[in-house]
Protein backbone atom coordinates (compact mmCIF):
# COMPACT_ATOMS: atom_id res chain seq x y z
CA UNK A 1 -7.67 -7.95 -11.41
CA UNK A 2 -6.07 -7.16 -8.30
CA UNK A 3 -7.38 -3.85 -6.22
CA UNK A 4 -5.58 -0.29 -6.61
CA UNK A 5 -3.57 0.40 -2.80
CA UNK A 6 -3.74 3.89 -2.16
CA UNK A 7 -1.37 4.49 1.03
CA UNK A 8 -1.41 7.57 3.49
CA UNK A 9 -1.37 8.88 6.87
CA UNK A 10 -3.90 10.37 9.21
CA UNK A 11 -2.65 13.72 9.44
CA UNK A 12 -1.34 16.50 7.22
CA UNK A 13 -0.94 19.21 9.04
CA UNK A 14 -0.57 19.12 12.60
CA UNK A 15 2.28 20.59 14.46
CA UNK A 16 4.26 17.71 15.20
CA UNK A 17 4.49 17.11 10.79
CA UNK A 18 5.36 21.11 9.87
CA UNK A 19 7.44 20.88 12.75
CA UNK A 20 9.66 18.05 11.47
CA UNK A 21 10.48 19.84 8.27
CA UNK A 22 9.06 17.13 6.17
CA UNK A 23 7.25 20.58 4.03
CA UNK A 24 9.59 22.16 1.94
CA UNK A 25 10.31 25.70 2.90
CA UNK A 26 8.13 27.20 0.83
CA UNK A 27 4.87 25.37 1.61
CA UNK A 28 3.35 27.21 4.38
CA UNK A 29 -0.01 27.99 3.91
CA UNK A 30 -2.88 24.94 4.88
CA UNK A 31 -3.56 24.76 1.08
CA UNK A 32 0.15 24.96 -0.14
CA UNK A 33 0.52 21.67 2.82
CA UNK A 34 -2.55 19.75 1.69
CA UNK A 35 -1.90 20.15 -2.50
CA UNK A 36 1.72 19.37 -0.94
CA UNK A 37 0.80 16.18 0.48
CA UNK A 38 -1.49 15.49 -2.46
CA UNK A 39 1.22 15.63 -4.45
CA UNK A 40 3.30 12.55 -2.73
CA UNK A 41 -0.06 10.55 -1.48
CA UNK A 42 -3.33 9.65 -2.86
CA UNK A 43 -5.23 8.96 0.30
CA UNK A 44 -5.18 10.89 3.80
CA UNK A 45 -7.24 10.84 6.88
CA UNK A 46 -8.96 13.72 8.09
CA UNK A 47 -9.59 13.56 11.87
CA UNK A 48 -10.73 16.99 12.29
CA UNK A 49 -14.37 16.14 12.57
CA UNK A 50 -13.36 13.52 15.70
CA UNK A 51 -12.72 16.58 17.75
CA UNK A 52 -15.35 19.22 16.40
CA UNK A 53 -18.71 19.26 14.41
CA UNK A 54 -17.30 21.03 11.00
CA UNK A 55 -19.95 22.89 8.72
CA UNK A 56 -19.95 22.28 5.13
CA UNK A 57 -18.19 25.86 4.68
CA UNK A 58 -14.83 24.14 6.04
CA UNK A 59 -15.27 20.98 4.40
CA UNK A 60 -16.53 22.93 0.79
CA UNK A 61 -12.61 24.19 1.13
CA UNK A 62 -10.87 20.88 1.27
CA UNK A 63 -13.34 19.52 -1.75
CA UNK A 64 -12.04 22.57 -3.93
CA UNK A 65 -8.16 22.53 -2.75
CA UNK A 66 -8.12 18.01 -2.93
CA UNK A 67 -6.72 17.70 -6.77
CA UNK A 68 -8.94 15.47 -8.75
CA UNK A 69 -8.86 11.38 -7.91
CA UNK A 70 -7.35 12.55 -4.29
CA UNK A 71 -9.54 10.54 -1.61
CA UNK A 72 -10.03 12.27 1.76
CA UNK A 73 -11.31 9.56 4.60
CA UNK A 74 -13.30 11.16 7.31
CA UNK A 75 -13.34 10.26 10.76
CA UNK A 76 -16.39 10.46 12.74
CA UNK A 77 -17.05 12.60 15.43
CA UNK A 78 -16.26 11.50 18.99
CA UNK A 79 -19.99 11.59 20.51
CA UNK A 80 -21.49 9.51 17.62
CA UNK A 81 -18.82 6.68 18.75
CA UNK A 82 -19.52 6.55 22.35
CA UNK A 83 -16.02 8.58 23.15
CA UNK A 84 -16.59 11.86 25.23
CA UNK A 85 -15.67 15.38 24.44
CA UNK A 86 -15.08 18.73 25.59
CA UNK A 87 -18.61 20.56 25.79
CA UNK A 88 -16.43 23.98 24.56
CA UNK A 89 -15.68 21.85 21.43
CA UNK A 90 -19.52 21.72 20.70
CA UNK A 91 -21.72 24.23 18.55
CA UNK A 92 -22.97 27.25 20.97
CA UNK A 93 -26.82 26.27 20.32
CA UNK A 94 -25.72 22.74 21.40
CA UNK A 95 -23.42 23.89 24.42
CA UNK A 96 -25.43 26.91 25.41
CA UNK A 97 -29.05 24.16 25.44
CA UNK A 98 -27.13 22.37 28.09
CA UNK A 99 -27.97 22.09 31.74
CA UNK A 100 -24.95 24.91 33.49
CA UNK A 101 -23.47 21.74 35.66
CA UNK A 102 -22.97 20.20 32.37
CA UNK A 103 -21.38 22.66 30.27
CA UNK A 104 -18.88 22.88 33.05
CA UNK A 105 -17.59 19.55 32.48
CA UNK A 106 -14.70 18.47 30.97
CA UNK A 107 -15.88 15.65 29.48
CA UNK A 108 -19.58 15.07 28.46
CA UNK A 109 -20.36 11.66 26.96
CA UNK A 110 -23.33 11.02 24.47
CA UNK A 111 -25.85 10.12 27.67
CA UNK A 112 -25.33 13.27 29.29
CA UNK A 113 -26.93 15.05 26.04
CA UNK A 114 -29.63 12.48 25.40
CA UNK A 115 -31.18 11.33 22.12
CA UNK A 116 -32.80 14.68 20.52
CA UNK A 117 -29.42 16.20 20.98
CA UNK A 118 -27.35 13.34 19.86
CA UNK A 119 -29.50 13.31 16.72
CA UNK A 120 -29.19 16.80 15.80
CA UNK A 121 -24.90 16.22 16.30
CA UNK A 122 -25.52 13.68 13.65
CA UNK A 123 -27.98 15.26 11.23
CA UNK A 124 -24.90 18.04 11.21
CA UNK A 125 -22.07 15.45 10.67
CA UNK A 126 -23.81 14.19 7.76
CA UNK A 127 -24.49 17.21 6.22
CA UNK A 128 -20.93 18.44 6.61
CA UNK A 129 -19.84 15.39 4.63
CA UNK A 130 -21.63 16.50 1.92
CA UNK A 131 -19.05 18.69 -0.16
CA UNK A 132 -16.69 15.49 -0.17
CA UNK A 133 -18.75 13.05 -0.99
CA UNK A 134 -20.59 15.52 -3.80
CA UNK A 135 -17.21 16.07 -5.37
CA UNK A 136 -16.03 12.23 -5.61
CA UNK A 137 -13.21 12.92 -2.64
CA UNK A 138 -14.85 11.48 0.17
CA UNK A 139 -13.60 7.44 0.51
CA UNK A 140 -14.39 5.99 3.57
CA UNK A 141 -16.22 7.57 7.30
CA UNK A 142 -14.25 5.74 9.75
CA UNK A 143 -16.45 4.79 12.96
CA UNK A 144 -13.35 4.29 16.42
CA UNK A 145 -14.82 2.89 19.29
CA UNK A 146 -13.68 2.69 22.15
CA UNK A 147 -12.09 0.03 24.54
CA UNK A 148 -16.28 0.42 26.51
CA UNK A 149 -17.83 -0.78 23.24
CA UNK A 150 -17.45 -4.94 23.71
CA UNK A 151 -19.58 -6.85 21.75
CA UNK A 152 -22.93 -7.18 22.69
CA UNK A 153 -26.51 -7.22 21.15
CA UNK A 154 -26.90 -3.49 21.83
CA UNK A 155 -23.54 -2.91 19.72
CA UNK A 156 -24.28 -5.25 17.09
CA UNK A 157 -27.69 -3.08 16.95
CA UNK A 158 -25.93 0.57 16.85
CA UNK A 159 -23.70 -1.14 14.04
CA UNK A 160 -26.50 -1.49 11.53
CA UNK A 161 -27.69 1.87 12.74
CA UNK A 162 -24.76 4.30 11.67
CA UNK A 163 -24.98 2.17 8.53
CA UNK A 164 -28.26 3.42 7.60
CA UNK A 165 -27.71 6.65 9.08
CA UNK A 166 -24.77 7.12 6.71
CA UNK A 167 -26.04 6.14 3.65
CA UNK A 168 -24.49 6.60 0.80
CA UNK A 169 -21.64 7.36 2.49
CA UNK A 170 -19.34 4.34 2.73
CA UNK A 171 -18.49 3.51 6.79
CA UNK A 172 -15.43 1.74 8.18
CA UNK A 173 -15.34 0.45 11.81
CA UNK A 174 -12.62 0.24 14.08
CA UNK A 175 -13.15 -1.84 17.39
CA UNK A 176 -10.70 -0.65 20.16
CA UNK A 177 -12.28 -3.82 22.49
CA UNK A 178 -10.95 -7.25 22.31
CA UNK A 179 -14.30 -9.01 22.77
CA UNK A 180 -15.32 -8.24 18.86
CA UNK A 181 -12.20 -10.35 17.34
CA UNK A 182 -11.48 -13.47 20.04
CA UNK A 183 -11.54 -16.70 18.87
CA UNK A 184 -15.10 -17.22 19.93
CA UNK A 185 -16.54 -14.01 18.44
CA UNK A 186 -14.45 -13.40 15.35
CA UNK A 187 -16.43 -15.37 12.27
CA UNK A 188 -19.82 -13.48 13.67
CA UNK A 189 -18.12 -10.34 13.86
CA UNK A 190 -16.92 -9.86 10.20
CA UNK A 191 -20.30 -12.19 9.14
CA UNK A 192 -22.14 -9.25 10.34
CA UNK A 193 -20.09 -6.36 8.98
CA UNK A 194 -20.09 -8.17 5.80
CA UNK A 195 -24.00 -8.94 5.81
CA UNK A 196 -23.83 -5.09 6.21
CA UNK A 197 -21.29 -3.73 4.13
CA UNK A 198 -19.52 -2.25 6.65
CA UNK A 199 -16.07 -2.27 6.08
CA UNK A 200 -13.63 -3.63 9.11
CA UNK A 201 -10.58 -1.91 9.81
CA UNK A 202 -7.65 -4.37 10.39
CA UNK A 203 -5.17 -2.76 12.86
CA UNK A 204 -1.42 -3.08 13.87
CA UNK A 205 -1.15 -2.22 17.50
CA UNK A 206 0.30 -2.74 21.01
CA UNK A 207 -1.38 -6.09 22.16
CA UNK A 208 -1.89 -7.21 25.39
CA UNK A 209 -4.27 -4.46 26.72
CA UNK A 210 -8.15 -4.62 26.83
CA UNK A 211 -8.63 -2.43 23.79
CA UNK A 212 -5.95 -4.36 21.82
CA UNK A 213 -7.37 -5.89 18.38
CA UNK A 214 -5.12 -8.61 16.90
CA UNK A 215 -3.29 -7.47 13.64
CA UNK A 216 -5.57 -9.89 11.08
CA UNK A 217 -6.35 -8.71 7.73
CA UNK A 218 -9.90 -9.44 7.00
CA UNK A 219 -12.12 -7.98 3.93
CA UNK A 220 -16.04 -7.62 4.97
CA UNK A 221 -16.84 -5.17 1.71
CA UNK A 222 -15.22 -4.41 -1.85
CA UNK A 223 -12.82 -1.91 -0.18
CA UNK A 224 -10.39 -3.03 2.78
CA UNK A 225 -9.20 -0.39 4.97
CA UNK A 226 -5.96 -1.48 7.10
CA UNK A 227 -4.71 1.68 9.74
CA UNK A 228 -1.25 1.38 11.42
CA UNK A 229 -0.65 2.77 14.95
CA UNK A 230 2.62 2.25 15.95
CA UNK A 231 4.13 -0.28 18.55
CA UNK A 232 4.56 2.00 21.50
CA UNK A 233 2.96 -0.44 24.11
CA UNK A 234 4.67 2.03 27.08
CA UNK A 235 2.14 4.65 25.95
CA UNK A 236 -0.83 2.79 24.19
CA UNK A 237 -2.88 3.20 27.10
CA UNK A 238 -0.94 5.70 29.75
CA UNK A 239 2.33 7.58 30.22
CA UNK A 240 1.39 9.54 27.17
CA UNK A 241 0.80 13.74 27.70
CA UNK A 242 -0.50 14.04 23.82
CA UNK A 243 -1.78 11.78 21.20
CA UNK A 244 1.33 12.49 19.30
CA UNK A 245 3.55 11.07 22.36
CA UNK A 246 1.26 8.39 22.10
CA UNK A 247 1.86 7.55 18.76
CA UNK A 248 5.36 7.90 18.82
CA UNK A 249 6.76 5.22 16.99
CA UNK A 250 8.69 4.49 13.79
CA UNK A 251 8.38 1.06 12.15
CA UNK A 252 11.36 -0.45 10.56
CA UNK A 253 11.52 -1.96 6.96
CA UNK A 254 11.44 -5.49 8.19
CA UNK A 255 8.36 -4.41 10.60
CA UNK A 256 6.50 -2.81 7.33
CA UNK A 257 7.46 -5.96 5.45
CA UNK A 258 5.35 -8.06 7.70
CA UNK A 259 2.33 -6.47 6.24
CA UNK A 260 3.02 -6.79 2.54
CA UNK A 261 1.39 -10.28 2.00
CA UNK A 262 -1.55 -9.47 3.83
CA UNK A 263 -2.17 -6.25 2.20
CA UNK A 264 -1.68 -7.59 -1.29
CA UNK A 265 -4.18 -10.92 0.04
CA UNK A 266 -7.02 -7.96 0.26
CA UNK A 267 -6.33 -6.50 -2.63
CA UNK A 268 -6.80 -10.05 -4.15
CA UNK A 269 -10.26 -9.80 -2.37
CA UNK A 270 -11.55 -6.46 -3.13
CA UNK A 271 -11.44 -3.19 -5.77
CA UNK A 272 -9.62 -0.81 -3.41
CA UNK A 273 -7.25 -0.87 -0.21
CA UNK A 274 -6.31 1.97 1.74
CA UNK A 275 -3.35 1.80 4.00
CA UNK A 276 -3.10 4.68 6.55
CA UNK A 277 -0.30 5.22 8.96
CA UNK A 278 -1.42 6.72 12.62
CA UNK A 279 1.47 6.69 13.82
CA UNK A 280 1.65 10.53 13.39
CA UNK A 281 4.49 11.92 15.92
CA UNK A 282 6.52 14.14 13.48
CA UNK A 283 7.22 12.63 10.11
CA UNK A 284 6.96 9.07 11.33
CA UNK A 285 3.50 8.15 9.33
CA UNK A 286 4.82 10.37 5.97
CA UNK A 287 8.08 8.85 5.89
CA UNK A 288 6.96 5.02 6.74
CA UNK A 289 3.93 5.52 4.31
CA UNK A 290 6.30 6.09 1.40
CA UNK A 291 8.33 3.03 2.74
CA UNK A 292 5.16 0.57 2.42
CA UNK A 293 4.22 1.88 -0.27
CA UNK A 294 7.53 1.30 -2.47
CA UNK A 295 7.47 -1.93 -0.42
CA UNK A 296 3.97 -2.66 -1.95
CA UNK A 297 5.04 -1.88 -5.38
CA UNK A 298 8.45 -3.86 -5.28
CA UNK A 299 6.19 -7.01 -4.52
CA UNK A 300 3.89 -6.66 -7.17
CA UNK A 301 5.64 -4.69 -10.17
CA UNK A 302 2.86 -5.84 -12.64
CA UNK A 303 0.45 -3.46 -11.42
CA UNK A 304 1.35 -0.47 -10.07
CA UNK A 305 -0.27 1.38 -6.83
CA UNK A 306 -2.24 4.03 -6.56
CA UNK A 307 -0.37 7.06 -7.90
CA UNK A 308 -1.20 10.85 -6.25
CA UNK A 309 -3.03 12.64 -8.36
CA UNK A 310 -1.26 14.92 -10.68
């Protein structure tokens, strides 16, 4: 039996969305958007915990508002991937512990706080996952790295690490550097994520750059996870002012279509897909997740997708 596709975007309520109008009037509180969006999807991406350590108090409130058989992916915070981050953004214990040059940064990068710290910004991350993951929302903790995280023995190392760290949650990584998926390195990549169970995220994105991952659709685990950023190569890397600028692009039917017959190949290959559109600049990612999503069912009208829960 082929896998269920649950389809989504990363984002539900940033600006740029309740800006475009895609809400109905009437849906203007952050529950009324997220049972909203629950209500057309069955799957979102939650980035918030990429630019802040949440407690469990916050997440506790999107376990009890997600409607029941709604899956929530989390992505991980920006330290624990090697990106940097704004020392303001971090707990005051964390921030205040920190050496007065440092906290005056604007960027600090996982180095700069050293292991003890970087372990405590885990323990934390963990435990805030815990209300998910308790109620049966939480699908997948998505692991970005970034275009300095080539593939090397260290890497390969820190792989198997957040895997065990994680446990039981369910991790997804996303390479952002080349080197992982060339023709050289690409059957020992996914070898090792499956050996693991980690599950690798197949991307569509600008190639041509250094951090550009070619758009193949591989299955390391029982669940695939596929994310869609957009073709803006102007802005992939500069000329952006905002993520959202960044991700400024809307993909036409024919573009989506390209995707079909590799997404329905994983399902062949696993229990579950998810198919998540980044490409979050107003209602872009809403409006072309509906699109793949009818396009998904149109292809295979013997089993439907995912439905949102009710």
């Amino acid at each position: 039996m082929a896998a269920r596709i649950k389809t989504g975007a990363t984002a539900w309520a940033d600006r740029s969305l309740v800006a475009s109008g895609w809400y109905p009037p009437h849906v203007r509180s952050a529950e009324e958007r997220l049972r909203s969006y629950a209500s057309r999807f069955p799957l979102v991406e939650n980035d918030s915990g990429y630019w802040a350590l949440l407690g469990p108090e916050q997440v506790e409130v999107w376990a009890r508002r997600a409607p029941p058989g709604f899956t929530m992916n989390m992505k991980a915070h920006a330290l624990l991937t090697g990106h940097y981050t704004d020392p303001r953004r971090l707990p005051e214990d964390i921030r205040s512990s920190l050496p007065r040059a440092l906290r005056e940064k604007a960027r600090v990068y996982p180095r700069d706080l050293g292991p003890e710290r970087m372990r405590e910004i885990g323990r934390r991350f963990r435990e805030a996952l815990e209300p998910l993951r308790a109620s049966g929302t939480l699908g997948l903790v998505l692991f970005q790295f970034p275009v300095w995280f080539p593939i090397s023995r260290e890497h390969k190392e820190r792989l198997v690490q957040i895997r065990d760290e994680l446990s039981p949650c369910r991790v997804a990584v996303e390479f952002r550097n080349f080197t992982w998926m060339t023709e050289r390195n690409l059957d020992e990549t996914l070898s090792l994520l499956a050996d693991e169970d980690l599950i690798y995220t197949c991307v569509d994105e600008p190639q041509g750059f250094p951090s550009s991952v070619p758009p193949i659709a591989a299955a390391t685990s029982d669940v695939a996870l596929v994310r869609m950023h957009g073709r803006n190569a102007a802005r992939w890397q500069r000329g952006a002012r905002t993520a959202a600028e960044r991700f400024d692009y809307r993909y036409s039917l024919d573009e989506l279509r390209e995707w079909v017959p590799r997404i329905l190949a994983l399902a062949e290959r696993t229990r579950e897909v998810h198919v998540l559109m980044n490409n979050c600049h107003r209602d872009h990612a809403v409006r072309n997740a509906q699109e793949i999503a009818e396009l998904l069912e149109a292809a295979r009208p013997e089993q439907a997708l995912e439905a949102p829960p009710p």
